[in-house]
Protein backbone atom coordinates (compact mmCIF):
# COMPACT_ATOMS: atom_id res chain seq x y z
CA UNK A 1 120.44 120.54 57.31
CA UNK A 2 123.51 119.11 59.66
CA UNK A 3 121.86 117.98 63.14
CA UNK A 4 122.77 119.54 66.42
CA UNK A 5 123.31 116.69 69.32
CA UNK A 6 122.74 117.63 72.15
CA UNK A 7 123.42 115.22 75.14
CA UNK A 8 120.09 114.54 77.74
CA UNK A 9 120.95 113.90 81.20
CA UNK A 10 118.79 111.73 82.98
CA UNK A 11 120.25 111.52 86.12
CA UNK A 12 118.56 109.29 89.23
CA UNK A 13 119.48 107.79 92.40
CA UNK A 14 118.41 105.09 94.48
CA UNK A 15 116.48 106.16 97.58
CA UNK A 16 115.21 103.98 100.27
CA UNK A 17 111.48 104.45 99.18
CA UNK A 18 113.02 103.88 95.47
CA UNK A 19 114.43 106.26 92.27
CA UNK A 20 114.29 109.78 92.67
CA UNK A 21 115.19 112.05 89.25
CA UNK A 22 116.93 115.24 88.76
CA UNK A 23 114.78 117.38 87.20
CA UNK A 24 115.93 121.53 86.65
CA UNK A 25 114.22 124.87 85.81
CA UNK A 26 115.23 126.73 82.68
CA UNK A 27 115.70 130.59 83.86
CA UNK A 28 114.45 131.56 80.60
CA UNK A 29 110.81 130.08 80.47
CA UNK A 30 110.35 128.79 84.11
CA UNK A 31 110.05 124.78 81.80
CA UNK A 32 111.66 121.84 83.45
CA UNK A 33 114.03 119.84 82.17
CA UNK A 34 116.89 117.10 82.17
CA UNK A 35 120.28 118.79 82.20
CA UNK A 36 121.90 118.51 79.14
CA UNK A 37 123.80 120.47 76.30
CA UNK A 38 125.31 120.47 72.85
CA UNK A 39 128.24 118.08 71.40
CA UNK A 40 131.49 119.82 70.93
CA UNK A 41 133.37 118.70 67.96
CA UNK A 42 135.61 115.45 68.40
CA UNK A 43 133.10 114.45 72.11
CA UNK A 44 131.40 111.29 72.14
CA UNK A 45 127.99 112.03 74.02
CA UNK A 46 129.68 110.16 77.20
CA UNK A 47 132.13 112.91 77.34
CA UNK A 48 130.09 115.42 76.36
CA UNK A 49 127.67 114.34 79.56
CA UNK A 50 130.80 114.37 81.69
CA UNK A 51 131.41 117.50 81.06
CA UNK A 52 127.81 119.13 81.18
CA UNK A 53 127.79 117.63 84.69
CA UNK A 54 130.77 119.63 85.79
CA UNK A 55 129.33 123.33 83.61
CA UNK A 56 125.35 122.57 84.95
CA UNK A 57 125.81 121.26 88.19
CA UNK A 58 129.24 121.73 89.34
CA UNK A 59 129.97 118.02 90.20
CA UNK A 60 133.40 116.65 88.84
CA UNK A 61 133.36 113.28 86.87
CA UNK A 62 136.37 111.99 88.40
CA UNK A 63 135.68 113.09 92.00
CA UNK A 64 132.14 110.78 92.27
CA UNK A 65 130.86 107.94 92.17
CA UNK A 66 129.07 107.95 88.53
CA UNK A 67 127.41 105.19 86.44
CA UNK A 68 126.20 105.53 82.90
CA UNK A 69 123.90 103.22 82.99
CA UNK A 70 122.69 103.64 79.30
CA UNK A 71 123.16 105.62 76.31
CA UNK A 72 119.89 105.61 74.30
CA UNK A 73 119.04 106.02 71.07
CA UNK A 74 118.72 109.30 69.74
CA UNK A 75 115.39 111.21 68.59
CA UNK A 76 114.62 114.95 66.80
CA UNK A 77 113.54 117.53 69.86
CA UNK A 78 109.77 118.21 69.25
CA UNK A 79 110.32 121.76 70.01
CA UNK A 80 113.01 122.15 67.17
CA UNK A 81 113.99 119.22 65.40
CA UNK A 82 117.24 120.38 64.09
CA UNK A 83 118.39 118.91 67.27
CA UNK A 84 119.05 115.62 68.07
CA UNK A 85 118.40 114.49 71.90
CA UNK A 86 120.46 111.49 73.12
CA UNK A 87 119.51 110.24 76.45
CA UNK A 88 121.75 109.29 79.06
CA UNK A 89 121.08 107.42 81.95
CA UNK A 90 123.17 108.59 84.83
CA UNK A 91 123.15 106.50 87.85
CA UNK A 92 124.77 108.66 90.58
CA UNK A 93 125.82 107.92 95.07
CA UNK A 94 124.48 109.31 97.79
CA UNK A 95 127.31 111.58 98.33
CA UNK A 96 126.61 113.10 94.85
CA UNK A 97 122.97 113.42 95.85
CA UNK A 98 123.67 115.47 99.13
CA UNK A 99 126.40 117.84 97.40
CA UNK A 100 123.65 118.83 94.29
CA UNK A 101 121.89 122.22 95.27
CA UNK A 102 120.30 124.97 93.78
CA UNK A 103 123.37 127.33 94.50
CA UNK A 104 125.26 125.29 91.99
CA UNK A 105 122.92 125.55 88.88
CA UNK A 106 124.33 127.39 86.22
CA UNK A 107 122.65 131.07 85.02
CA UNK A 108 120.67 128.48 82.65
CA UNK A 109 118.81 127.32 85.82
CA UNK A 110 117.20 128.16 89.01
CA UNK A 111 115.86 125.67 90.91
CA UNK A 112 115.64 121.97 91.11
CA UNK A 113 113.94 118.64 92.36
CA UNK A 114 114.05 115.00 92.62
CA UNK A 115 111.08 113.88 91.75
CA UNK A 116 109.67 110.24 91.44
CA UNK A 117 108.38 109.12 87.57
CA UNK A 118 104.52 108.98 88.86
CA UNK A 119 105.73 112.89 89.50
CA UNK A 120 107.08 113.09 86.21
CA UNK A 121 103.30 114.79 84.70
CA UNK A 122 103.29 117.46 87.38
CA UNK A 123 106.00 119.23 86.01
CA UNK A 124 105.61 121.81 82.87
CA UNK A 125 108.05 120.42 80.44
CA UNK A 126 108.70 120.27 76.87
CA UNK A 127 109.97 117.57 74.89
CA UNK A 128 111.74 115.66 77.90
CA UNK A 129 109.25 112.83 78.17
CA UNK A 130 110.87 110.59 74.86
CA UNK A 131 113.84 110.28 77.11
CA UNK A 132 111.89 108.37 79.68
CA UNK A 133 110.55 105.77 76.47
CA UNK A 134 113.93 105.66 74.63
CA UNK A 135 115.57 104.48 78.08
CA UNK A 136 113.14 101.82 78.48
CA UNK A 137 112.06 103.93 81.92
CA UNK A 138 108.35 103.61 81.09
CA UNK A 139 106.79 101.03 79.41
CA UNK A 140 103.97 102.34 77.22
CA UNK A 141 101.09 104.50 76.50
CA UNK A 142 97.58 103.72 78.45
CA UNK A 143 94.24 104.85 78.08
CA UNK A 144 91.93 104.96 81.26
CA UNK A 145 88.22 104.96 80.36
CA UNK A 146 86.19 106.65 82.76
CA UNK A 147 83.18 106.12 81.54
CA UNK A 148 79.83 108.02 83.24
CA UNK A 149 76.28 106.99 83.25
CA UNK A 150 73.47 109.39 84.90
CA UNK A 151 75.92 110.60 87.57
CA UNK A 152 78.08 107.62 88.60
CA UNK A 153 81.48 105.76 87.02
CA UNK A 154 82.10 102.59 85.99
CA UNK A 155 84.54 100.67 88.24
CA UNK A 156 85.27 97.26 87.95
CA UNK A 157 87.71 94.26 89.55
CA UNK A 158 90.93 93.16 87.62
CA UNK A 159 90.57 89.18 87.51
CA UNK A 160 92.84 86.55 89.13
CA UNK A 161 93.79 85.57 85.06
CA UNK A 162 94.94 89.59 85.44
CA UNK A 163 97.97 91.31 86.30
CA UNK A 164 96.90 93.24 89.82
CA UNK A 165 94.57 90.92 90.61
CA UNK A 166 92.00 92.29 92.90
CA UNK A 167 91.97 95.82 92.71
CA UNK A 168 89.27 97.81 91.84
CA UNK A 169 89.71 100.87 89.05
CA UNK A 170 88.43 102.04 85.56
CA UNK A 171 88.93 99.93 82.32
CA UNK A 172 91.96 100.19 80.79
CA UNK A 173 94.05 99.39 78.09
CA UNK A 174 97.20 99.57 76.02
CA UNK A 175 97.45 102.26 72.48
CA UNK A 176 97.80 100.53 69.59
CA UNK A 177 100.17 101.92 66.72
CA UNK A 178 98.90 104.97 65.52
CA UNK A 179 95.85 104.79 67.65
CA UNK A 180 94.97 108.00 69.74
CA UNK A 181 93.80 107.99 73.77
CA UNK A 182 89.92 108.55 73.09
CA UNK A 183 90.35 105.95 70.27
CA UNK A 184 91.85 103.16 72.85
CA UNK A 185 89.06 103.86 75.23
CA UNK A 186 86.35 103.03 73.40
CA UNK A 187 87.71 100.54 72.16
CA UNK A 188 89.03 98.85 75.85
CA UNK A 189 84.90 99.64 76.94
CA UNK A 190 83.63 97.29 74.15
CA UNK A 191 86.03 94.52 74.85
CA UNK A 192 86.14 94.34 78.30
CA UNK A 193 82.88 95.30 79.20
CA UNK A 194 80.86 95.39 75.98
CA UNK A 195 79.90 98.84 76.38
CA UNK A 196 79.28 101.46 73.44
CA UNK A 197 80.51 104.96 74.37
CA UNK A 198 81.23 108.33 73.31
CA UNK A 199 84.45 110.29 74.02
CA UNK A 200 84.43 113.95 75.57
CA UNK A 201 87.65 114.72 77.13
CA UNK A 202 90.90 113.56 77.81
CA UNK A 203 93.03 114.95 80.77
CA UNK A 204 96.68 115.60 81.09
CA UNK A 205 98.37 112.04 81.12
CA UNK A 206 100.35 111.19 84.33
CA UNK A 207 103.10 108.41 84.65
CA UNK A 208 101.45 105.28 86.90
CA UNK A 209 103.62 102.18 88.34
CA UNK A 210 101.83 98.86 87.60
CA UNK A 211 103.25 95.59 88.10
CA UNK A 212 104.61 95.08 85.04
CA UNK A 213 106.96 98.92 85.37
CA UNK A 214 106.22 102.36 84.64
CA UNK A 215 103.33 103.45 82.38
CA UNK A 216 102.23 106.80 80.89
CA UNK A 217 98.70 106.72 81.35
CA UNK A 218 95.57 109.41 79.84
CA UNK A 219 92.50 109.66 81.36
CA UNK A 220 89.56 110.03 78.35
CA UNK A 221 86.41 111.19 80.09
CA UNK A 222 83.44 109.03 78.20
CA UNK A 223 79.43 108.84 78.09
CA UNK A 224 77.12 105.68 78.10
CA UNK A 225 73.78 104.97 77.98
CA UNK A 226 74.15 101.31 78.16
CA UNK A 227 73.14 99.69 81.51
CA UNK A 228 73.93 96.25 80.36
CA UNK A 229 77.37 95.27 81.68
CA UNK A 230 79.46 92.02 80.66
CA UNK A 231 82.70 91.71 81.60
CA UNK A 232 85.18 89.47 79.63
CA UNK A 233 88.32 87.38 81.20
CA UNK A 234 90.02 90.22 82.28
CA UNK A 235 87.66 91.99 84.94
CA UNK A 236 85.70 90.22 87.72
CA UNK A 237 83.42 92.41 88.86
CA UNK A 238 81.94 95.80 88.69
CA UNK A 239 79.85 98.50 90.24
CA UNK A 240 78.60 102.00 89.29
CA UNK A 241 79.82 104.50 91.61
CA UNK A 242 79.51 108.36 92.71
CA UNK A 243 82.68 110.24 93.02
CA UNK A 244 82.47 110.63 97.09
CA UNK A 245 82.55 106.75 97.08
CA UNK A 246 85.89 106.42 95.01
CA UNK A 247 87.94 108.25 97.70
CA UNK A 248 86.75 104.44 99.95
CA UNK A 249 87.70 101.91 97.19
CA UNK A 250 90.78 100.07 97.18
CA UNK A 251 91.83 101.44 92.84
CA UNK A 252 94.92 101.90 91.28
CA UNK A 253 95.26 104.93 90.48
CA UNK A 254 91.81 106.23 90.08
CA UNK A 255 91.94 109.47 92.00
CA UNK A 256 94.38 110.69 89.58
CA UNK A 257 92.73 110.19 86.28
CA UNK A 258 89.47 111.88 88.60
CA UNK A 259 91.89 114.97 89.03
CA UNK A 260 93.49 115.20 85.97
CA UNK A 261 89.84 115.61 84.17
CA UNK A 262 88.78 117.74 86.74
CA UNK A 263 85.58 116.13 87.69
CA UNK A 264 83.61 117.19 90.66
């Protein structure tokens, strides 16, 4: 069966407090989305992107200030893979910024917002994520092991050998190929803090900026009965904590994951 392309706006612009991206509201199912729409026959996907700026959005190539920044490559849609998605980063002014609004959305959307990636997981969307990866926009997949004993979480201090040396948050850890969040967690427990634990959740993921870029991160929700702690070169220190006593802690991100798997 012949492939439908389909190009995938990404479209971002540099704000003072950093990128902001244009995310829009299908009419139909209330999902959000990059902007985007099918090849026409004899279209590159760089004209084809032109020209779904001008039929989405109402902004004219040739009258801005545009960038494509990259052209990624291409991937089956996960929601029907007889299309093919091709990302395209659009870089675009601040004059193109201010003269996007809501009353110039097509009948295919109806409302809009520039959001920032660690926003990204907020949003109800379906298949638009791969663009961020295929761009090179996010880095990876994480797993953050929250890991509970009789009440209280397992915290511990990233090392000076470490990257974010000094702050305080839950273990954590890079998927392997073909290795699943709860899978990674476990794992990351043993080898940073020799810890045996069992899986019982995993929240929503949510995108978190590290040192090192842009990271998808899950939270897996895990129980230990191990009070032994040792902590390899990674980690410096640690401490069993309620969840009143998180909200004190300079963490990376910690609150999040906390939210994501609903704990109270």
């Amino acid at each position: 069966m012949e492939k439908v392309e389909v190009a995938q706006l990404v479209i971002r612009t540099q704000t003072d407090d950093g990128y902001r991206y244009f995310l829009a509201r299908r009419t139909r199912d209330s999902c959000w989305e990059w902007i985007g729409g099918k090849r026409e026959e004899g279209e590159s996907i760089i004209e084809t992107a032109k020209r779904e700026l001008k039929e989405e959005i109402q902004i004219e190539w040739n009258n801005y200030g545009f960038e494509i920044e990259e052209v990624a490559e291409s991937y089956p849609s996960s929601v029907d893979s007889s299309y093919l998605l091709n990302p395209v980063l659009v870089e675009i002014g601040k004059k193109v910024f201010s003269d996007i609004s809501e009353e110039k959305l097509s009948n295919e959307h109806d409302n809009l917002f520039w959001i920032e990636l660690s926003e990204f997981g907020d949003y109800n969307t379906l298949g638009q994520y791969e663009a961020l990866e295929k761009l090179d926009l996010v880095e990876g997949d994480v797993a953050l092991a929250v890991v509970r004993r009789d009440g209280e979480y397992l915290l511990v201090e990233r090392s000076e050998e470490n990257t974010s040396s000094g702050e305080w948050g839950f273990v954590s850890g890079k998927l392997e190929d073909m290795e699943e969040p709860e899978e990674a967690a476990v794992r990351e427990l043993k080898e940073e803090a020799n810890i045996d634990a069992e899986p019982l959740e995993t929240g929503d993921f949510y995108i978190g900026e590290g040192e090192q870029g842009y990271w998808r991160l899950f939270p897996v929700l895990l129980e230990t009965e191990d009070r032994e702690v040792n902590l390899n070169w990674e980690l410096s220190d640690y401490r069993w904590t309620d969840l009143e006593e998180l909200e004190d802690m300079k963490t990376r991100g910690r609150m999040r994951a906390v939210e994501k798997l609903e704990l109270k």
